[in-house]
Every structure is written in C-alpha cells, then in structure tokens.
Protein backbone atom coordinates (compact mmCIF):
# COMPACT_ATOMS: atom_id res chain seq x y z
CA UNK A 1 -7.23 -16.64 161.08
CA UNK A 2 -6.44 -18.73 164.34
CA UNK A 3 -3.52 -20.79 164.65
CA UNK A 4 -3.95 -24.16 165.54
CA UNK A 5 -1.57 -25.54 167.78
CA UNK A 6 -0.61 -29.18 166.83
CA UNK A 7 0.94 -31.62 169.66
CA UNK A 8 4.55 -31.07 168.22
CA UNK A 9 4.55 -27.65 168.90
CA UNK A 10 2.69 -27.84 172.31
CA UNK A 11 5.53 -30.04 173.21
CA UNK A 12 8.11 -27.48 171.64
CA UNK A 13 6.06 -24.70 173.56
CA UNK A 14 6.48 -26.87 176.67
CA UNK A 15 10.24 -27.44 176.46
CA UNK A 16 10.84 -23.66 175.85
CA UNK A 17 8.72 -22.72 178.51
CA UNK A 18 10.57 -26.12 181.23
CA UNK A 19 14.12 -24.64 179.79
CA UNK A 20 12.96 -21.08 180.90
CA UNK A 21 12.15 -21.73 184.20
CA UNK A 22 15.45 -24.37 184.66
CA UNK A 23 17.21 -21.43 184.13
CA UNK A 24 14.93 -19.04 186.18
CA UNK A 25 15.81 -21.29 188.67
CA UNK A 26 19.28 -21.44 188.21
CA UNK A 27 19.44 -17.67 187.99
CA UNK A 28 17.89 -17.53 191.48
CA UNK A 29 19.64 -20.30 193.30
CA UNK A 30 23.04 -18.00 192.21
CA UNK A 31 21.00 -15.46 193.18
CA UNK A 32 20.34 -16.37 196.67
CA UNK A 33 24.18 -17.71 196.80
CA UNK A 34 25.64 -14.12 195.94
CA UNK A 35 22.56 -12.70 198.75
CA UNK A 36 24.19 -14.66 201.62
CA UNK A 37 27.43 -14.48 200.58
CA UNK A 38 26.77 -10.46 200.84
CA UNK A 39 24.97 -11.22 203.92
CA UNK A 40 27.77 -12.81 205.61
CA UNK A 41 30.34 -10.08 204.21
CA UNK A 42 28.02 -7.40 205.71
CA UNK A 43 27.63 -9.28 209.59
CA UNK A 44 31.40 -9.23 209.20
CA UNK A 45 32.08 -5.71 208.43
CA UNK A 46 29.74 -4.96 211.09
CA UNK A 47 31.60 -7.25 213.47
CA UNK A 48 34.78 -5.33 212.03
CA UNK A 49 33.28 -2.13 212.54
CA UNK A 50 32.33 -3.04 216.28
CA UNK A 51 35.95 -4.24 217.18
CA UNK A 52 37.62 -1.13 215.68
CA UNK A 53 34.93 0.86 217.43
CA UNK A 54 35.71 -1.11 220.94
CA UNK A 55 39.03 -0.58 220.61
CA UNK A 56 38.82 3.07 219.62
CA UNK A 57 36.56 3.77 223.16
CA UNK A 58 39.56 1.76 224.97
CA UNK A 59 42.21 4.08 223.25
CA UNK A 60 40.46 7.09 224.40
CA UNK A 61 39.81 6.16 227.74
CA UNK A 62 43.59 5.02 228.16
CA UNK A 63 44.28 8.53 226.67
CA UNK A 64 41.94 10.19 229.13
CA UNK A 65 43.12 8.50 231.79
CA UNK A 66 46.76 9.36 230.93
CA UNK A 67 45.63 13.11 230.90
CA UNK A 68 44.33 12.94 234.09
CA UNK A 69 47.61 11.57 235.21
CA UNK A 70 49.70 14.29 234.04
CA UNK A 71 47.45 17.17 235.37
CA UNK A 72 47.39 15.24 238.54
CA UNK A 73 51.54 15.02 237.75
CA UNK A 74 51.86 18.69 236.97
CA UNK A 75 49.61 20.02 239.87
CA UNK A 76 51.95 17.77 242.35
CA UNK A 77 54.99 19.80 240.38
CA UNK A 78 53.08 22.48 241.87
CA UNK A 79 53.05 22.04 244.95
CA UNK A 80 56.49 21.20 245.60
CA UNK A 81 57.75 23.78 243.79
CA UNK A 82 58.18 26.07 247.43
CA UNK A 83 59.36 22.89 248.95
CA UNK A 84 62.11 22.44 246.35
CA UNK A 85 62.73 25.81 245.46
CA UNK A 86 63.44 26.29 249.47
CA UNK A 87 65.58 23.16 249.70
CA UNK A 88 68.01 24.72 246.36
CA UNK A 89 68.50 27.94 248.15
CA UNK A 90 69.30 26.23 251.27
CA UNK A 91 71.51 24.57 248.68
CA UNK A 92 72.56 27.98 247.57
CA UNK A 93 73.52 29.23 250.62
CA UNK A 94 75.76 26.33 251.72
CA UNK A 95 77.76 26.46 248.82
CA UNK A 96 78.18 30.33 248.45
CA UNK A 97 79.56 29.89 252.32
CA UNK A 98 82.18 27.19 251.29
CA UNK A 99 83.03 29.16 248.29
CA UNK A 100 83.86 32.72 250.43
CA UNK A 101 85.41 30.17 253.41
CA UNK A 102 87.60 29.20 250.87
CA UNK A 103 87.95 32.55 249.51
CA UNK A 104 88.39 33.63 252.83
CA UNK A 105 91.68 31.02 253.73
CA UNK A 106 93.23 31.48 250.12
C-alpha cells in the first residue's frame, strides 16, 4: 500500500526539512565561529611560544657569554698569580725587617 502524499503534508515535509537545514546552518556558522576563534588562539600560542623561545636563545647566549667572561677572568687570575704572589713576599720581607728593626732597638 503506497502512501499518498497530500499538499498539507508536502508543506509539513517542507517546513521540517527548511527548519533542519536553518539549524544546520546555524550549527555551522557557530561552528566556523568556535574554528577561528581556535585558529586565532593557536597563531597566538605559537606567537607565545616564539617569544619565550627568543628570549630563551638570548638568555643562553647572555649566559654563554658570561662564561666566557669568567674563564677569560679566572685564566687572567692566573697569570698574575707570580706577579702578585712576588709583590706579597716583597711585602713579606719589608715587614719582617721592620718587625726585627724594631725588635732589634727595643
């Protein structure tokens, strides 16, 4: 037995079927809202992410650099350590003569 479909209920058919896609339509304009707002949230996280990573580089170069200046700092120590080690016994000297001088005229 086939159904006959009367004009009422093509137009009831057709309603449905205009309310379903309204709201397929709806349902993808929000969608393609939430999709860019995503979108945008992601290209800033990545812009985020790039800063922190630029700034992380800088850090470690300022950090190498540093290191670099304290070897350079501790080989100088180094070398002067003759130099100075010579001048305190110089040093040294001088005073142990004052002290037996003195000793000497007491």
């Amino acid at each position: 037995m086939t159904e006959r479909w009367t004009d009422e209920r093509l137009d009831r058919f057709a309603a449905t079927v205009e309310r379903f896609i309204i709201g397929a339509d709806e349902r993808m304009e929000e969608l393609t809202a939430v999709t860019q707002a995503i979108g945008r949230d992601v290209a800033q996280l990545v812009t985020t992410q790039q800063q922190s990573s630029q700034a992380l580089n800088e850090a470690m170069i300022r950090l190498a650099d540093t290191q670099e200046g304290v070897v350079r700092l501790l080989g100088s120590l180094d070398e002067d350590r003759p130099t100075i080690l010579r001048k305190l016994n110089t040093i040294e000297g001088k005073v142990d003569n004052l002290l037996q001088r003195q000793g000497g005229e007491a």
